[in-house]
Each structure stands twice: as C-alpha cells, then as structure tokens.
N, C-alpha and C. Protein backbone atom coordinates (compact mmCIF):
# COMPACT_ATOMS: atom_id res chain seq x y z
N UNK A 1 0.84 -1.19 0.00
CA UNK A 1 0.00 0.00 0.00
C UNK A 1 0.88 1.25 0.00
N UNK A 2 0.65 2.00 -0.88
CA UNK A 2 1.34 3.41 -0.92
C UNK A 2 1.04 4.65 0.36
N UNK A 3 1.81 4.73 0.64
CA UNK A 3 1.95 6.01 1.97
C UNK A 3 1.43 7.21 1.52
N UNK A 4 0.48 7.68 2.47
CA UNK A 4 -0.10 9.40 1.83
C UNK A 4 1.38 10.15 1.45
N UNK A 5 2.64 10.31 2.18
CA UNK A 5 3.49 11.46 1.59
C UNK A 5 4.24 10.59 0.28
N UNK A 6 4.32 9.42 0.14
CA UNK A 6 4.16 9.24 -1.22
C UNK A 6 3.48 9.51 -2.20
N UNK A 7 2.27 9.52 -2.28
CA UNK A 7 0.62 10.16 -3.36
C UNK A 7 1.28 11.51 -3.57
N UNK A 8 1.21 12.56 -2.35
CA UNK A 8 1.50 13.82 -2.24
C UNK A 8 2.69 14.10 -2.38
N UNK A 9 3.13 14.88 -3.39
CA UNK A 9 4.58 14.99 -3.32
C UNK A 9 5.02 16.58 -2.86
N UNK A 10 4.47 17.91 -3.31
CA UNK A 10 4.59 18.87 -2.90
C UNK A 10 3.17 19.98 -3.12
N UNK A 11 2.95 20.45 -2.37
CA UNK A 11 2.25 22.18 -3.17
C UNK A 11 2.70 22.93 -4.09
N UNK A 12 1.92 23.23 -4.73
CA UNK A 12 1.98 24.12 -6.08
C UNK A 12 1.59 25.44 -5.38
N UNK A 13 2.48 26.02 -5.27
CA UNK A 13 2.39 27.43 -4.85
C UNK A 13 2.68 28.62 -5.83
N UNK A 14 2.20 29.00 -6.86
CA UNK A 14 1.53 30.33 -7.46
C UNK A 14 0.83 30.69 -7.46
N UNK A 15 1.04 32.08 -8.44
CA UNK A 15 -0.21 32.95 -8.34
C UNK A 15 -1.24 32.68 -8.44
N UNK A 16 -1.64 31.32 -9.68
CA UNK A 16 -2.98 31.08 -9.59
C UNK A 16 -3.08 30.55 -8.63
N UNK A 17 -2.50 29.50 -8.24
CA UNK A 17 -2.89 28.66 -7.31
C UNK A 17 -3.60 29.22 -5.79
N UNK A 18 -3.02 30.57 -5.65
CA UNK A 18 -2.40 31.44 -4.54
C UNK A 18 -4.48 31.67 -4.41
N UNK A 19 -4.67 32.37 -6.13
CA UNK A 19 -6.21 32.36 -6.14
C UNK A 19 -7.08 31.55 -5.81
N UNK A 20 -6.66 30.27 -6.02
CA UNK A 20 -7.60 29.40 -5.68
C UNK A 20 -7.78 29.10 -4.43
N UNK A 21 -6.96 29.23 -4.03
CA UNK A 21 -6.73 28.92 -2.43
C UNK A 21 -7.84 30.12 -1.52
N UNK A 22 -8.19 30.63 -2.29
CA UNK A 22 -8.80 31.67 -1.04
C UNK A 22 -10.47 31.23 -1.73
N UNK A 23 -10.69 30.61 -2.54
CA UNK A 23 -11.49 29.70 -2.81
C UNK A 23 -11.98 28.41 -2.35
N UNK A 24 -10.97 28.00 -1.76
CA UNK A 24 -11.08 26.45 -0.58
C UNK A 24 -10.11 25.57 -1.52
N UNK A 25 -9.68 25.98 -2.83
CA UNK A 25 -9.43 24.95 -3.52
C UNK A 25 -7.62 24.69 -3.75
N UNK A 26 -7.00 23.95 -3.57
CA UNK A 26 -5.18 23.43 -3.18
C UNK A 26 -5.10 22.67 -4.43
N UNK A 27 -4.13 23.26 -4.36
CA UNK A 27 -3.22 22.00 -5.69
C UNK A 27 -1.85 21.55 -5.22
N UNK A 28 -1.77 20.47 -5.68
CA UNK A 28 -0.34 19.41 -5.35
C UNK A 28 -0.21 18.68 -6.90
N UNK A 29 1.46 18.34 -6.17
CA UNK A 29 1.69 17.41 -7.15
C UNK A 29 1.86 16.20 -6.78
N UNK A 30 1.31 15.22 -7.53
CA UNK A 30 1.07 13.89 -7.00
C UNK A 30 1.56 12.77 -8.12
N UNK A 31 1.66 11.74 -7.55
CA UNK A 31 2.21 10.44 -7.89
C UNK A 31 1.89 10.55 -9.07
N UNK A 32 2.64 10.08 -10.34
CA UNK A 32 1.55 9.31 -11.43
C UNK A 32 1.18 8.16 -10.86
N UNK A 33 -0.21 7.64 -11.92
CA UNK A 33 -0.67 6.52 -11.64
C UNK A 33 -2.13 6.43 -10.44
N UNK A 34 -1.81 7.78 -9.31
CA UNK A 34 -2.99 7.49 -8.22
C UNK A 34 -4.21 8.01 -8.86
N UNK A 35 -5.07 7.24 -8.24
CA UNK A 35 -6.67 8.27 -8.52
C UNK A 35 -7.01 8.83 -7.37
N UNK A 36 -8.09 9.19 -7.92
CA UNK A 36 -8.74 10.22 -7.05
C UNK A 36 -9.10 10.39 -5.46
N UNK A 37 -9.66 8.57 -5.14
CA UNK A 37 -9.89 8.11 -4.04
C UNK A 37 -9.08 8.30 -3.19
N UNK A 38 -7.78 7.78 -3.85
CA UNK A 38 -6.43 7.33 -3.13
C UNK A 38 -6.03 9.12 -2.82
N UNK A 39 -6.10 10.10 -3.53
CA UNK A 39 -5.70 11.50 -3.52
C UNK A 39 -6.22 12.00 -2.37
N UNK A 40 -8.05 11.81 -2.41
CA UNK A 40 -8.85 12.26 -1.02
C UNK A 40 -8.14 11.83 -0.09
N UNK A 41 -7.90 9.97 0.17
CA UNK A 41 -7.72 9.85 1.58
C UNK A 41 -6.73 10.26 1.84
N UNK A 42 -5.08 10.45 0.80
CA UNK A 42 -4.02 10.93 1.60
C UNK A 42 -4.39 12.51 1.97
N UNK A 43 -4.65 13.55 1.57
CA UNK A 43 -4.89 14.61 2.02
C UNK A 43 -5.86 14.64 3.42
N UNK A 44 -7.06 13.57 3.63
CA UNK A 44 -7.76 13.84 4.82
C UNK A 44 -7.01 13.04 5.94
N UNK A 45 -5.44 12.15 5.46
CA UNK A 45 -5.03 11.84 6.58
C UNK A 45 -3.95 12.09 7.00
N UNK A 46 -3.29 13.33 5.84
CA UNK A 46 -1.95 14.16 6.10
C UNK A 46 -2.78 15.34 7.05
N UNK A 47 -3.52 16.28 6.67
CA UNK A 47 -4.22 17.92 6.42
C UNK A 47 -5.58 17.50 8.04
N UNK A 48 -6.02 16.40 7.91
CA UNK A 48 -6.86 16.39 8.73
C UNK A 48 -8.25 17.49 8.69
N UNK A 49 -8.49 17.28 7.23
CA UNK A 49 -9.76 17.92 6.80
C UNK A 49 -10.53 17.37 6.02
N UNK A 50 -11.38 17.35 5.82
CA UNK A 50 -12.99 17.21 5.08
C UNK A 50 -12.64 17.68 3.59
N UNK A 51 -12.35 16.49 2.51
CA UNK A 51 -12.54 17.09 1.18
C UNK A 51 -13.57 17.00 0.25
N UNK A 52 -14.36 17.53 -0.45
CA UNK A 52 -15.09 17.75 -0.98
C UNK A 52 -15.22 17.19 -2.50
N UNK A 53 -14.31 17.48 -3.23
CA UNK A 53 -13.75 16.66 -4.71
C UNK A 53 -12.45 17.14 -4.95
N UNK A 54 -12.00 15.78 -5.91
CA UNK A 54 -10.38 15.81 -6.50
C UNK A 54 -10.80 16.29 -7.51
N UNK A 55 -10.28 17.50 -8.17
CA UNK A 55 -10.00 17.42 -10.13
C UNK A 55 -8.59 16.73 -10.18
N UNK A 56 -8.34 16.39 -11.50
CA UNK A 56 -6.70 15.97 -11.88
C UNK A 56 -6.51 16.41 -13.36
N UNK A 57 -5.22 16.68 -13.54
CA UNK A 57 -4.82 17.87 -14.58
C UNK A 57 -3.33 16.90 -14.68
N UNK A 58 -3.58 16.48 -15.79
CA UNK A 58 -1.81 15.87 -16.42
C UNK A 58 -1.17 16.68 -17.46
N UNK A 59 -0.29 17.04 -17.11
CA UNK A 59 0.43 18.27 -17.49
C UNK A 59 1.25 17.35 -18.85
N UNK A 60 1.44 17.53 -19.72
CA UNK A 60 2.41 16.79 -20.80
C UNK A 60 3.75 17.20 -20.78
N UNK A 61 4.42 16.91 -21.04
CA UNK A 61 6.27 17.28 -21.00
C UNK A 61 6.04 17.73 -22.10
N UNK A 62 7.17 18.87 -22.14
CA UNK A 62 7.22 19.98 -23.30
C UNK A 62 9.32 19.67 -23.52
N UNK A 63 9.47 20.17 -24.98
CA UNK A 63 11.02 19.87 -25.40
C UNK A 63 11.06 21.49 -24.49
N UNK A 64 12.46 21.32 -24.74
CA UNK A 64 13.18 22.58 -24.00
C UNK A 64 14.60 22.70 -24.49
N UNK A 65 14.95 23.68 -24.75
CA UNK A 65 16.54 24.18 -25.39
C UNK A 65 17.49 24.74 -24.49
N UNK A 66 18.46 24.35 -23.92
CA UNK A 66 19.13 24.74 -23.41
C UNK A 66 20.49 25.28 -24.61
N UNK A 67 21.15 26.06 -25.04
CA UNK A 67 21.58 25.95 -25.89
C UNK A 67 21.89 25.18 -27.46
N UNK A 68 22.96 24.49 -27.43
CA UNK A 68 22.49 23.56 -28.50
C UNK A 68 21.83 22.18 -28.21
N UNK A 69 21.51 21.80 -26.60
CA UNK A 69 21.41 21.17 -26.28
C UNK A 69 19.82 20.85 -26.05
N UNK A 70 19.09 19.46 -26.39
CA UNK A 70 17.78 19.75 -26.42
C UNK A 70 17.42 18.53 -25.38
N UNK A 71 16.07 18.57 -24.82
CA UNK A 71 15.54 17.82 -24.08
C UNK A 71 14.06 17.97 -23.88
N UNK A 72 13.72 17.74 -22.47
CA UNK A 72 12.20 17.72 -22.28
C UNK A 72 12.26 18.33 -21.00
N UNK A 73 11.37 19.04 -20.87
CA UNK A 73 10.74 19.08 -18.99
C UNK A 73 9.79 18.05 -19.04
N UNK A 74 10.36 17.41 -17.29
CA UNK A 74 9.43 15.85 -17.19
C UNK A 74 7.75 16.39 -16.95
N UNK A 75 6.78 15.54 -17.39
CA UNK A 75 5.57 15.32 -17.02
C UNK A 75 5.17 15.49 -15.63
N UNK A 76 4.02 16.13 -15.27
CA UNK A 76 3.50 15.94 -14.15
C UNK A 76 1.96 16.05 -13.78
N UNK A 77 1.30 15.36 -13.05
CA UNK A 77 0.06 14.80 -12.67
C UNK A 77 0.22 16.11 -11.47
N UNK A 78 -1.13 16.68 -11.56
CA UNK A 78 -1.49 18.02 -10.40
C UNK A 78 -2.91 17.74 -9.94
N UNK A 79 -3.40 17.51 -8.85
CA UNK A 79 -4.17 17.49 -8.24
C UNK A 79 -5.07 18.78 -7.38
N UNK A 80 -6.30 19.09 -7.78
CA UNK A 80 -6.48 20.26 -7.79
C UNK A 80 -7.69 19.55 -6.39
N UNK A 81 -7.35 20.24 -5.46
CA UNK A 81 -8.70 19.45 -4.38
C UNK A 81 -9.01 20.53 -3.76
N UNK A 82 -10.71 20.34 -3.23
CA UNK A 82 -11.61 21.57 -2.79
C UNK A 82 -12.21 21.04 -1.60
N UNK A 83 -11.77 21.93 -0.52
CA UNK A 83 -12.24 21.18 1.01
C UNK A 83 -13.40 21.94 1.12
N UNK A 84 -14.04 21.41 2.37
CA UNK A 84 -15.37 21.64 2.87
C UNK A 84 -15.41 23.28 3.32
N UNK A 85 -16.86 24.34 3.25
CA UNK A 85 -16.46 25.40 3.71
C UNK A 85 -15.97 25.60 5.03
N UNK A 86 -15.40 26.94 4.49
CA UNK A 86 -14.90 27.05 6.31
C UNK A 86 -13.16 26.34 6.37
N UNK A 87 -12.94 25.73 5.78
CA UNK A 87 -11.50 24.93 6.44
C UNK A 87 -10.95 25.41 5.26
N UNK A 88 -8.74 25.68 6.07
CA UNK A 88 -8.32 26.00 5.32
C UNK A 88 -6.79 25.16 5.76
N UNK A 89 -5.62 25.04 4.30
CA UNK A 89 -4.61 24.41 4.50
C UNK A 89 -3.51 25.21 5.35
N UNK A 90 -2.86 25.27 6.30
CA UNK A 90 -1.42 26.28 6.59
C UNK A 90 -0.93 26.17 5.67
N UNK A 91 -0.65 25.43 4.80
CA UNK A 91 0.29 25.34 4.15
C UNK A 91 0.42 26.40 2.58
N UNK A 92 -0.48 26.73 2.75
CA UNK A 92 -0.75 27.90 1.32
C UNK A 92 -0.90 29.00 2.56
N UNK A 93 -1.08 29.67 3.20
CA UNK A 93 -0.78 30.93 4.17
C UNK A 93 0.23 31.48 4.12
N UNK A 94 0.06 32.64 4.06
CA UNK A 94 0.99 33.76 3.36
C UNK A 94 1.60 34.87 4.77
C-alpha cells in the first residue's frame, strides 16, 4: 500500500494557485498513476480535513533548449482538491 506522503509529493504554490486557495481549492503534485480516491484519503489523513472533490490535470512534457542542447521538462500529474467550507490548508498561508 502506498503512503499518503508518497501520493503527495509537494504544493503548487503560485499565483494562480495562490487564487484558488482563497477559494477552498489546493493543488499538489502527486504520484503518477494514483486516482482520485487514493488523492482524497491521503490529504484527509496528512491535512486532517474534510474534502469535498479531487480534479486531476496531467500536465504533458514539453522539449526545452538549453543551448544547443535539447531535451524535455518531465511530465506531471497536479491534483487540484476543494475542502469543505470554512476549512483552510497552513500550508498555502501567506
């Protein structure tokens, strides 16, 4: 069984995000591969709050140029979750 700080890997902390947040709604970046279920329970048993629904947003890897040198930025799976009113994360507090 996979560990909630495995699922969860960090907060997405920008500007939008920064917006949403005063909305009820957090974004992370999370495992590939988890769903949604698995997303709720690690957040209600890291955060110790009431979530409401997961969205999920898979970001595609894009090439990238570093000089003559070419590559990719890696892929990433973002988890956009909206807690119950009233509750909020510390962890987006400014």
């Amino acid at each position: 069984m996979k560990s909630p700080y495995d699922i969860i890997r960090r907060p997405i902390i920008t500007e939008k995000t920064t917006n949403l947040a005063e909305k009820g709604k957090y974004t992370f970046e999370v495992m590939p591969g988890t769903n949604k279920v698995e997303i709720k329970k690690a957040i209600e048993e890291i955060f110790n709050v009431n979530v409401v629904s997961v969205n999920i947003v898979n970001v595609r890897r894009k090439s990238r140029k570093v000089g003559k040198y070419s590559g990719f930025r890696p892929a990433v799976r973002k988890a956009i979750v909206t807690l119950e009113a009233g509750q909020t994360l510390d962890v987006f507090e400014v």
